[in-house]
Protein backbone atom coordinates (compact mmCIF):
# COMPACT_ATOMS: atom_id res chain seq x y z
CA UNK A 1 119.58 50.96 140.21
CA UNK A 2 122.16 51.68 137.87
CA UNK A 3 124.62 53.21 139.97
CA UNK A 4 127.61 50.27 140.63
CA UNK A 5 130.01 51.71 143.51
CA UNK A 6 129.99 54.45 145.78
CA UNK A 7 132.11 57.25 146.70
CA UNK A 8 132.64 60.22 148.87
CA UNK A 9 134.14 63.38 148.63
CA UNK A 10 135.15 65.40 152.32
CA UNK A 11 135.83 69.01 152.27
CA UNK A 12 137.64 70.17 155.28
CA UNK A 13 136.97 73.47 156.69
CA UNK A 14 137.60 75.37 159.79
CA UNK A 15 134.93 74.57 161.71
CA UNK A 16 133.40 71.58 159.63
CA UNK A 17 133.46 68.98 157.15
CA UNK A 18 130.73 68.50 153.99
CA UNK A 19 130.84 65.61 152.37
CA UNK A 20 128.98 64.16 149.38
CA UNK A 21 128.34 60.58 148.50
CA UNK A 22 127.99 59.80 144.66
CA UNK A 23 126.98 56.40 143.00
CA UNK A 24 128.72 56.21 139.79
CA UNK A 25 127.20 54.04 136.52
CA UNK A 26 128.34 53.45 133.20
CA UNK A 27 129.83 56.39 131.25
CA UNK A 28 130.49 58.54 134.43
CA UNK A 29 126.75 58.70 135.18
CA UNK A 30 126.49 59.62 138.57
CA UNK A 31 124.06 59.73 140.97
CA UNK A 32 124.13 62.20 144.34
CA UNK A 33 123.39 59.76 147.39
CA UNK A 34 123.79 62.18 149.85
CA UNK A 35 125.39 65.75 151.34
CA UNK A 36 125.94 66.21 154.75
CA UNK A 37 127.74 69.32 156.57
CA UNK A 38 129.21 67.97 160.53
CA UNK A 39 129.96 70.62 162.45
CA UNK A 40 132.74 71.00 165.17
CA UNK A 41 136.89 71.26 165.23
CA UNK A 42 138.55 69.12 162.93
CA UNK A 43 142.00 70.13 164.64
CA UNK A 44 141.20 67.73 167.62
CA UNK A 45 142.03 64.32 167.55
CA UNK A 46 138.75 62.84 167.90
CA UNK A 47 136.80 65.01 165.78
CA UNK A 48 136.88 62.46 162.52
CA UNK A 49 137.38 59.27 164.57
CA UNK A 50 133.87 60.40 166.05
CA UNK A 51 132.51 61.55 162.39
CA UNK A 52 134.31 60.06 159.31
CA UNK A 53 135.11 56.71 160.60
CA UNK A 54 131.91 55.30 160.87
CA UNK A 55 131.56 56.38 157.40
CA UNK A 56 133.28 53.18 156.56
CA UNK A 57 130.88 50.82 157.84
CA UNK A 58 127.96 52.54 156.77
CA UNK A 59 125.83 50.54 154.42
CA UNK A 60 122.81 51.89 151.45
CA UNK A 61 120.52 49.66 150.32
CA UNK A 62 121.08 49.39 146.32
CA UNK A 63 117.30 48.06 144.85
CA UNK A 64 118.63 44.88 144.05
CA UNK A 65 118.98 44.53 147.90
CA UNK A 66 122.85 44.84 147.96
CA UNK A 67 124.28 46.66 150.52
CA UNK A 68 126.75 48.93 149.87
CA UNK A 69 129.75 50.29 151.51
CA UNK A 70 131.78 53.66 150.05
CA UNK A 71 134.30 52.01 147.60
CA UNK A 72 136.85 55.17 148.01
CA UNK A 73 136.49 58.42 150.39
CA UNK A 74 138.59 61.17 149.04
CA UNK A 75 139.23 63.78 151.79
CA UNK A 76 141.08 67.23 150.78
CA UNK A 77 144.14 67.74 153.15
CA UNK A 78 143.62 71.88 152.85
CA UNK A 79 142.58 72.81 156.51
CA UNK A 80 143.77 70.70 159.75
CA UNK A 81 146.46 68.97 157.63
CA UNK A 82 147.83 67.13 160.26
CA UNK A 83 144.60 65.99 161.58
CA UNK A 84 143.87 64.62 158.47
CA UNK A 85 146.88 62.77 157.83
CA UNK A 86 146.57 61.17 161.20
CA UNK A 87 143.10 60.09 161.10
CA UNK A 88 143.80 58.99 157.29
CA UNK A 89 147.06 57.16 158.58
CA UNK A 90 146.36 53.04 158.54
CA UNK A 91 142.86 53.36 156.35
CA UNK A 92 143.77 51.44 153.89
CA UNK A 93 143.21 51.69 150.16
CA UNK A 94 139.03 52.71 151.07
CA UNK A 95 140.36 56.44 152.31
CA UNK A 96 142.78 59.06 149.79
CA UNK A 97 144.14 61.94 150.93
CA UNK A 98 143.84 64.80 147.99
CA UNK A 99 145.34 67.95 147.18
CA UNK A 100 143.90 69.96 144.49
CA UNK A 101 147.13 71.06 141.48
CA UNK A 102 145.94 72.18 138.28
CA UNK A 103 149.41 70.92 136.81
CA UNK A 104 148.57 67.61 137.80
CA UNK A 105 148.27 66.00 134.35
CA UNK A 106 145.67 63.58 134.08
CA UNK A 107 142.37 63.68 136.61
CA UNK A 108 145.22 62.38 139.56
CA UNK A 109 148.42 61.59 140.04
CA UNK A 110 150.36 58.95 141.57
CA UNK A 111 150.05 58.84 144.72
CA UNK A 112 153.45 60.01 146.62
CA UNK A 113 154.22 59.55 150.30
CA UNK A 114 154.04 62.63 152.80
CA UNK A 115 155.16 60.66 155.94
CA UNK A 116 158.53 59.53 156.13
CA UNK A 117 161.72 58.79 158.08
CA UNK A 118 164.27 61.21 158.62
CA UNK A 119 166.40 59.12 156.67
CA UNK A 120 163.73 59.64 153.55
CA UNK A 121 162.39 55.91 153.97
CA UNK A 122 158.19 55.41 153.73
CA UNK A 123 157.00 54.92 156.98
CA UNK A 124 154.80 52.06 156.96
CA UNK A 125 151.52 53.02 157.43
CA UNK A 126 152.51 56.22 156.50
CA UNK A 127 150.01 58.79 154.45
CA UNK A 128 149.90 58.96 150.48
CA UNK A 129 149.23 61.86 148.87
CA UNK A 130 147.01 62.30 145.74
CA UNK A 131 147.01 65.36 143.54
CA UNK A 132 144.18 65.88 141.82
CA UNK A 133 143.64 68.24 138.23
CA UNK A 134 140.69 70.39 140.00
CA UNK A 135 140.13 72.55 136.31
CA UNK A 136 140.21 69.34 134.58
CA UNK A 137 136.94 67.70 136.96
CA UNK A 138 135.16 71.27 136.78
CA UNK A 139 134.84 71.43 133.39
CA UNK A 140 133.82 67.81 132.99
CA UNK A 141 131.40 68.15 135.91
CA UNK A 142 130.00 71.58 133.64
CA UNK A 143 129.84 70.24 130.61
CA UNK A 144 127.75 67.21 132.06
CA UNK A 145 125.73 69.30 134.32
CA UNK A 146 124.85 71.07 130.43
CA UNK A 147 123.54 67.77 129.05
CA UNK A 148 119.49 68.33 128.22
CA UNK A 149 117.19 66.27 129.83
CA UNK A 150 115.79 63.66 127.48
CA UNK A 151 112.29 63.72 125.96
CA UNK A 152 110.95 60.60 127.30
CA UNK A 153 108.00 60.80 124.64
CA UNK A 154 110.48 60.94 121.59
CA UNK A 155 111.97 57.54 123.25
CA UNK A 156 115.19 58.85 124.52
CA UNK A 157 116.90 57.86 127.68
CA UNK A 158 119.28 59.71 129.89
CA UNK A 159 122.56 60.68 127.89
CA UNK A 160 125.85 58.77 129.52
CA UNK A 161 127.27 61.29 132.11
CA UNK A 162 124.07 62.77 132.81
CA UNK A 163 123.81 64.00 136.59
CA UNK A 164 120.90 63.08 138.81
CA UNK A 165 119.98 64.54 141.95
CA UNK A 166 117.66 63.42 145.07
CA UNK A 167 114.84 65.91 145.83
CA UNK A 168 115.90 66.49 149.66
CA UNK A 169 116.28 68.68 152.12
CA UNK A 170 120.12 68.47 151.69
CA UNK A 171 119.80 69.46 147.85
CA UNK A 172 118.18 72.88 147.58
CA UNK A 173 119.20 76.40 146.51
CA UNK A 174 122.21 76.47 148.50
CA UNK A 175 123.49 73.19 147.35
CA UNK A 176 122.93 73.98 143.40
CA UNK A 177 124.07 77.67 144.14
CA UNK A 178 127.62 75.85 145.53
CA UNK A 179 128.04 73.43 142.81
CA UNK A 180 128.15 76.15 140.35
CA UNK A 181 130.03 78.70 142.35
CA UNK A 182 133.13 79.19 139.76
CA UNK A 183 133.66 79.85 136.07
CA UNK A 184 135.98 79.28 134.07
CA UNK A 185 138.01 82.71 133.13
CA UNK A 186 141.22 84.09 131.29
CA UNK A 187 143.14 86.16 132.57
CA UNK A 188 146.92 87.78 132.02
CA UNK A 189 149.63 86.94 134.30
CA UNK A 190 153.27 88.39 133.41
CA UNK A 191 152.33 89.04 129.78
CA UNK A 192 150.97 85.81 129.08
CA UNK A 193 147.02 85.04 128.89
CA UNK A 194 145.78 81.92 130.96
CA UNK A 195 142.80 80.12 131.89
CA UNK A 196 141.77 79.59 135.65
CA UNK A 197 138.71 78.72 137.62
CA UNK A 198 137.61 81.86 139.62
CA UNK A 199 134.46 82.13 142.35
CA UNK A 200 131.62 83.84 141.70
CA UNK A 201 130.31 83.93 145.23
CA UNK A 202 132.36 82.97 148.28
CA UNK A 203 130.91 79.25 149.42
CA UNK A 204 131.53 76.35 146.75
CA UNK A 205 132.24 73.88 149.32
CA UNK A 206 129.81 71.26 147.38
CA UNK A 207 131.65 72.09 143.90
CA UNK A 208 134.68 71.03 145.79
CA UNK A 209 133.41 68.00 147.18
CA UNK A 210 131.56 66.44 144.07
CA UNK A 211 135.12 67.07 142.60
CA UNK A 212 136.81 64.76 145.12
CA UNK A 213 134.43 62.46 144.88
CA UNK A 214 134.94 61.73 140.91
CA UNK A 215 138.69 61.71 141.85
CA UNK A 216 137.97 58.84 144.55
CA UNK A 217 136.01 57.00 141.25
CA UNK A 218 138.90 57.96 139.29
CA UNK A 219 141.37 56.05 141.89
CA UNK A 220 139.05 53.19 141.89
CA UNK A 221 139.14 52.80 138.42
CA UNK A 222 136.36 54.11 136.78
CA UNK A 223 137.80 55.79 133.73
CA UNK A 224 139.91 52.20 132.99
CA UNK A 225 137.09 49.67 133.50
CA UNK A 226 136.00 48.18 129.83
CA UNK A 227 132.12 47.47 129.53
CA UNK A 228 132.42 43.90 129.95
């Protein structure tokens, strides 16, 4: 009941999509509504008319009886790039398409067009592109997947940013085993010592999709929004 908006977050691969949808609260609280893997070819045209688009009408009862609708889907433009930009093209403000850049300072960055003219002009309609800090949302998502769960008998509640998941079929070993797929490493490149997220086993597709999805909050405005 606490969770005020929803997003999604859509990781493209080559022969499927995963997405996760996360309700979002006060203090980046967040809430996992849902993971879903669609199988199929994301290259043809009607491959995300067919799965993604009714995404946008889909509805989830909150308990205060309000139905909700995703506030922002984030969707990563990696694989089937053009695909995505033309199922993405004429959205609206509801669908982002995201890049993952480590330079990108801040969680995202303005939002920059990728279609244009060949005189350099926006197409209308065209697709925006958002860049999104990746390192930056992994080690927040960590360090809020460390927080300790409360002792309810001492009086204390859930800490703000606390991460809650659904017992579900869509949530076991695999799910938990892909969320914390990387760590954070340094390593030396020409002579100079850097740190860089590196896997630890080869799938992390729901690592990269809870990321997207806190971008998509991000873009909404979660990390401007006052109390009041």
């Amino acid at each position: 009941e606490n969770a005020l908006f929803l997003t999604a977050g859509v990781d493209v691969q080559g022969d499927r999509v995963e997405l996760e949808i996360v309700g979002w609260g006060r203090g980046r609280t967040s809430w996992s509504i849902d993971y879903r893997v669609i199988y199929g070819d994301p290259e043809k045209d009607s491959f995300f008319e067919s799965y993604l688009t009714p995404l946008l009408d889909e509805t989830w009862t909150h308990p205060s009886g309000v139905e909700m609708k995703l506030s922002r889907i984030a969707i990563d433009s990696g694989h089937a790039t053009t695909a995505v930009y033309m199922w993405a093209r004429n959205k609206g403000s509801r669908v982002m398409v995201v890049k993952g850049d480590a330079r990108t300072p801040g969680i995202i960055g303005q939002p920059t067009p990728v279609e244009v003219s060949h005189r350099g002009r926006k197409l209308r309609g065209g697709v925006h592109l958002w860049l999104v800090n990746t390192s930056l949302l992994k080690e927040e998502l960590y360090r809020l997947l460390n927080l300790n769960v409360p002792d309810f008998e001492a009086g204390e509640d859930y800490p703000l940013g606390f991460c809650h998941f659904p017992v579900s079929p869509a949530h076991g070993m695999e799910y938990f085993q892909q969320l914390s797929a990387e760590q954070l490493v340094t390593v030396v490149r020409k002579g100079y010592k850097r740190r860089e997220w590196q896997k630890v086993r080869d799938r992390n597709e729901a690592l990269d999709c809870r990321v997207y999805a806190r971008a998509a909050a991000c873009a909404y405005g979660l990390d401007r929004w006052s109390e009041e």
